[in-house]
N, C-alpha and C. Protein backbone atom coordinates (compact mmCIF):
# COMPACT_ATOMS: atom_id res chain seq x y z
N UNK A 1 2.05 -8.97 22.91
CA UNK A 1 2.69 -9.55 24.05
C UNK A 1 2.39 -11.04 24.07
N UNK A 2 3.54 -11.90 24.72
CA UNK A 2 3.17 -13.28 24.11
C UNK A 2 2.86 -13.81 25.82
N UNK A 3 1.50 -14.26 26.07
CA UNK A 3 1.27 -14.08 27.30
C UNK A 3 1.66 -15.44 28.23
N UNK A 4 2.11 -16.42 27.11
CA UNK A 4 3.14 -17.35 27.42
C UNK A 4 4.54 -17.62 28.37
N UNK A 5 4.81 -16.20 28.24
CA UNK A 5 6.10 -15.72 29.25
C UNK A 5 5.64 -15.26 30.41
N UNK A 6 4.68 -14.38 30.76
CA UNK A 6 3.95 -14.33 31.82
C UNK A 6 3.30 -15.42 32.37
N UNK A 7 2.51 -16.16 31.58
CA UNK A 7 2.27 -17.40 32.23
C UNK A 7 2.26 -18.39 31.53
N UNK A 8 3.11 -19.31 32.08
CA UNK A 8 3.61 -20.40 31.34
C UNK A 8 2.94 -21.82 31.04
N UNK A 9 1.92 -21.13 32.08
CA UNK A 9 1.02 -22.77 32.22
C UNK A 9 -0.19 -22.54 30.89
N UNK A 10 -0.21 -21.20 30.27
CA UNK A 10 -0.91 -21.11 29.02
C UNK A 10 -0.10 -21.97 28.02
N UNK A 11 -0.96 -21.77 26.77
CA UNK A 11 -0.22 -22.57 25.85
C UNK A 11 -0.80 -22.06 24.27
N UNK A 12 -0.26 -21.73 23.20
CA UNK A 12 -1.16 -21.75 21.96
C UNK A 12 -1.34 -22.80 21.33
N UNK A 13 -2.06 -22.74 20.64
CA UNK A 13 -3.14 -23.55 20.11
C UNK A 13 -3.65 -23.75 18.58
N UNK A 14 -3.02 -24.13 17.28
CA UNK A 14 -3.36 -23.89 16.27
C UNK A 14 -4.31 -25.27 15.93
N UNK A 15 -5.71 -25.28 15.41
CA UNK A 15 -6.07 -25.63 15.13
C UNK A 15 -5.74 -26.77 13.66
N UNK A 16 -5.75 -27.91 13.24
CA UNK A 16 -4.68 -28.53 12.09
C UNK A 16 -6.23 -28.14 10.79
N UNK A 17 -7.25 -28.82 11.65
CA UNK A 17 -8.84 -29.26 11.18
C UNK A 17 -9.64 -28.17 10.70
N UNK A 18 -9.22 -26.66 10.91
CA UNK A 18 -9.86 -26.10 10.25
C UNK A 18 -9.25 -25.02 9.54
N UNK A 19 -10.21 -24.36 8.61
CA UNK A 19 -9.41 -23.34 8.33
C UNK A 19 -9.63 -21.70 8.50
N UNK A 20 -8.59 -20.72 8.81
CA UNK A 20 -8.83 -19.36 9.57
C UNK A 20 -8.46 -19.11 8.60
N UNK A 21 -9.76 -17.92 8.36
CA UNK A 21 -10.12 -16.88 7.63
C UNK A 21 -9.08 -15.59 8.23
N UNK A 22 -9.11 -15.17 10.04
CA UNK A 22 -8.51 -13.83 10.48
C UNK A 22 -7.97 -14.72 11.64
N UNK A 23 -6.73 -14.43 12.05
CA UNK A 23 -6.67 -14.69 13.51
C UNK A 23 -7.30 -14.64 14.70
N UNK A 24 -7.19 -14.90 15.19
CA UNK A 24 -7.93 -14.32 16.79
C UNK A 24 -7.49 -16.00 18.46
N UNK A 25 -7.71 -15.09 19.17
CA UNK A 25 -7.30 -15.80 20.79
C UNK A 25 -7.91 -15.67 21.80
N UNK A 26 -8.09 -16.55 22.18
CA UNK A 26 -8.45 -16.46 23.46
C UNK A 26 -7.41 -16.94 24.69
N UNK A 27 -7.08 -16.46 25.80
CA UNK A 27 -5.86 -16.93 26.42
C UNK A 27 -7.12 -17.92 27.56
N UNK A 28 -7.41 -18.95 27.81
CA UNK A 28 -7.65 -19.48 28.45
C UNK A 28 -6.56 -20.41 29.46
N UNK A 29 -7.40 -20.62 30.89
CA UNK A 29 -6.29 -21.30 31.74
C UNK A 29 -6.79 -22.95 31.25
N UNK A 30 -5.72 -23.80 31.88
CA UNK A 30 -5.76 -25.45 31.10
C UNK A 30 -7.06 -25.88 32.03
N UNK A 31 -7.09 -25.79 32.94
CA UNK A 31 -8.56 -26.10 33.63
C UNK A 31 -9.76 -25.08 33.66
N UNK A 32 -9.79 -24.56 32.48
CA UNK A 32 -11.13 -23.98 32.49
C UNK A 32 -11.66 -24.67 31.05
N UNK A 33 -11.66 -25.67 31.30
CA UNK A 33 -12.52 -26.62 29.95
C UNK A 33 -13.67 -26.48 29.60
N UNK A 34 -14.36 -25.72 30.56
CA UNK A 34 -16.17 -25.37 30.68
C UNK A 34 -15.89 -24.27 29.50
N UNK A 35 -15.16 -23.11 30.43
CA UNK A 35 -15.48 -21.76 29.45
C UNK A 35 -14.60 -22.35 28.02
N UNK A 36 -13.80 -23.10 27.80
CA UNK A 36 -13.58 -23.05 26.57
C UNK A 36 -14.64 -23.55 25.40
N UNK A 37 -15.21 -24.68 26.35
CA UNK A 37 -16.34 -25.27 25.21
C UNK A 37 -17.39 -23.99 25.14
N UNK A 38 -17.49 -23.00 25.98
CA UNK A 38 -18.65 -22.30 25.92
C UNK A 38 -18.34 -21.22 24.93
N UNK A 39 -16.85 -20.81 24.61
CA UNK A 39 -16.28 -19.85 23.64
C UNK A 39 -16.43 -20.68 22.14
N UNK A 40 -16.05 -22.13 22.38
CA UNK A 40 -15.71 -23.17 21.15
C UNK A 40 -17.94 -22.64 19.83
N UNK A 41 -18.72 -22.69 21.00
CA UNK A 41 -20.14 -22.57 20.82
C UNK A 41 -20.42 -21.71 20.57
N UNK A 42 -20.05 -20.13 21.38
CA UNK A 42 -20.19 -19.28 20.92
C UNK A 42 -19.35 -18.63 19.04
N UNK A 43 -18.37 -19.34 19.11
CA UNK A 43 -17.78 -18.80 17.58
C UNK A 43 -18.72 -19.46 16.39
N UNK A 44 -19.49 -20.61 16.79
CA UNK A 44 -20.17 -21.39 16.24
C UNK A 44 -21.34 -21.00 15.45
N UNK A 45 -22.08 -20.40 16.64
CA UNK A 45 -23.38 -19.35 17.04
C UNK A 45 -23.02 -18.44 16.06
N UNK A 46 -22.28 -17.55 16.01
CA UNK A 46 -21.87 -15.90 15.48
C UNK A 46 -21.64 -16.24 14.45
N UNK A 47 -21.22 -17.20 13.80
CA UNK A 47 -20.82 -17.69 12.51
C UNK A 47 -21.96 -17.88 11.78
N UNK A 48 -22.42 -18.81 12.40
CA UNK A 48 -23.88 -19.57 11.64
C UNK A 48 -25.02 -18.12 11.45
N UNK A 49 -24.81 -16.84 12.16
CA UNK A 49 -25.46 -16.21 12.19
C UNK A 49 -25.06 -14.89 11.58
N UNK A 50 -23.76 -14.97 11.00
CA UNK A 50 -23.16 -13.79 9.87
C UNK A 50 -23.10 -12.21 10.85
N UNK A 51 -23.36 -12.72 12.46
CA UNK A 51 -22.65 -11.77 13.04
C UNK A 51 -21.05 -11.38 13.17
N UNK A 52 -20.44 -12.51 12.98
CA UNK A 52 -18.93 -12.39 13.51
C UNK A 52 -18.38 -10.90 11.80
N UNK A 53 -18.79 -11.32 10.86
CA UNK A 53 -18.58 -10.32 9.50
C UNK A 53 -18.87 -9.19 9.89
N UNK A 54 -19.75 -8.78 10.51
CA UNK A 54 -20.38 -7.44 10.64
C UNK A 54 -19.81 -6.55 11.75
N UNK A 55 -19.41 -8.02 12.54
CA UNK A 55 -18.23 -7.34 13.91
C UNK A 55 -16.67 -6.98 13.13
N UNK A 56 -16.45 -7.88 12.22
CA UNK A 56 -15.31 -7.66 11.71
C UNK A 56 -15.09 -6.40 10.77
N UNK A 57 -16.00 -6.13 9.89
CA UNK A 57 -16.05 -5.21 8.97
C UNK A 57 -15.84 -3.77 9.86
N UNK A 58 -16.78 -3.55 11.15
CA UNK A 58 -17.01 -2.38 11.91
C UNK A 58 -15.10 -2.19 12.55
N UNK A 59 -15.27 -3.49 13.54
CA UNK A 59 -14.13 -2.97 14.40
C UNK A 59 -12.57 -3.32 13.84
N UNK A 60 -12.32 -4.21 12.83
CA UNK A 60 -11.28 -4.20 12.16
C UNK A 60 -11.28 -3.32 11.06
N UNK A 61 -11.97 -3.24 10.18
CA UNK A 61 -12.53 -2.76 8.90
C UNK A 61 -12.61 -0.81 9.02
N UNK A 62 -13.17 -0.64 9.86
CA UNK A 62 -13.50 0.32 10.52
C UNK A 62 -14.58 0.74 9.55
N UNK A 63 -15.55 -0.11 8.88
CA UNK A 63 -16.56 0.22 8.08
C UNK A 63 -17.69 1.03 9.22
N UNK A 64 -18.52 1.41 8.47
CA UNK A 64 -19.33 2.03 9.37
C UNK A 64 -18.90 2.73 10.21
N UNK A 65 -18.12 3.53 10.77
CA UNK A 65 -17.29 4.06 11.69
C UNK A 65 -17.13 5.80 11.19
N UNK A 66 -17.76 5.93 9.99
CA UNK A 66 -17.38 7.18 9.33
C UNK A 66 -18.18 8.21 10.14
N UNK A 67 -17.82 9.50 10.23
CA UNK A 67 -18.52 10.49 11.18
C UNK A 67 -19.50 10.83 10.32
N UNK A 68 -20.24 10.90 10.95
CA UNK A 68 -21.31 11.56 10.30
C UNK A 68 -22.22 12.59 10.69
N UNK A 69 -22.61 13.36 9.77
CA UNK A 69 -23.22 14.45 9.77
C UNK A 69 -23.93 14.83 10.66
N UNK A 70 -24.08 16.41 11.77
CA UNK A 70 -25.15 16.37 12.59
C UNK A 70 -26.95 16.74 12.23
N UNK A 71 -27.06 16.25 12.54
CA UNK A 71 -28.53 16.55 12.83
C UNK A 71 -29.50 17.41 12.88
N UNK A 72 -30.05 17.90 11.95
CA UNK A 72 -31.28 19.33 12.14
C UNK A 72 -31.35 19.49 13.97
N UNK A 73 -31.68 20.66 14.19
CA UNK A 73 -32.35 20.68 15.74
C UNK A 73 -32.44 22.24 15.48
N UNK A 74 -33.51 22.62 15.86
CA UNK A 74 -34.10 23.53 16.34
C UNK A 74 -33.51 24.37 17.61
N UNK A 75 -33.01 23.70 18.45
CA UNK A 75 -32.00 24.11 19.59
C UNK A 75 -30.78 24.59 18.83
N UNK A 76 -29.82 24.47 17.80
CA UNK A 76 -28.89 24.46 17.36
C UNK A 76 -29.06 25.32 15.88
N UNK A 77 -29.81 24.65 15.29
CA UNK A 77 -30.15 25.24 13.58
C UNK A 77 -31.15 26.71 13.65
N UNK A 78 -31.88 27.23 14.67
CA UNK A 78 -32.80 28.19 14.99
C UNK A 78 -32.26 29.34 15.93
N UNK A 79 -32.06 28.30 17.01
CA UNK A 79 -31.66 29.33 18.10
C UNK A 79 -30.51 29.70 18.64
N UNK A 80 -29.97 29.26 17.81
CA UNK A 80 -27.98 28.92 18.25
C UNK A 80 -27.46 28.12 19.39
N UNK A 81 -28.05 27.71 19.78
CA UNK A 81 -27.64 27.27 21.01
C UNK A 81 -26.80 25.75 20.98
N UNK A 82 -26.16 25.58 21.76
CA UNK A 82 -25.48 24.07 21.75
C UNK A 82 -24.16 24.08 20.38
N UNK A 83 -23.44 25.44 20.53
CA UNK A 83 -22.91 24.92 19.58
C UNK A 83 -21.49 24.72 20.11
C-alpha cells in the first residue's frame, strides 16, 4: 500500500549517498525530525553491531525458523501424559 495516497503530507525518500543492500521504510511524519534522527542512529547501531543480518536471515530468510524436535520429558516420554 503506498501510504502516500492516504497521506499526502508523507513523502519517499531514496537515499542518492548510499548504498541498499534490502529495502526497507519507515513512514515518518515531516515534523517528526527527532524520531527520524533517532531511527537514522538506530540503523547505524544494528549495523555496526551485525544485528540487523541476523534479524534479516531469521525474519526474511526464515533461517532458524525450522521446527524442531520435542524434547525428552518424563511427563510425556514415561507417563503419557501431555500428548
Amino acid at each position: 500500500m503506498d501510504w502516500s495516497l492516504i497521506y499526502p503530507e508523507y513523502k519517499g525518500v531514496i537515499p542518492d549517498d548510499r548504498i541498499i543492500r534490502r529495502p526497507l521504510a519507515f513512514a515518518l511524519s515531516p515534523a517528526s525530525e527527532d524520531l527520524a534522527r533517532i531511527v537514522d542512529q538506530w540503523v547505524v547501531l544494528e549495523r555496526a553491531r551485525g544485528d540487523s543480518d541476523a534479524a534479516y536471515n531469521y525474519w526474511v530468510l526464515g533461517r532458524g525458523s525450522e521446527p524442531q524436535t520435542k524434547r525428552w520429558s518424563i511427563a510425556h516420554n514415561v507417563l503419557g501424559w501431555l500428548d
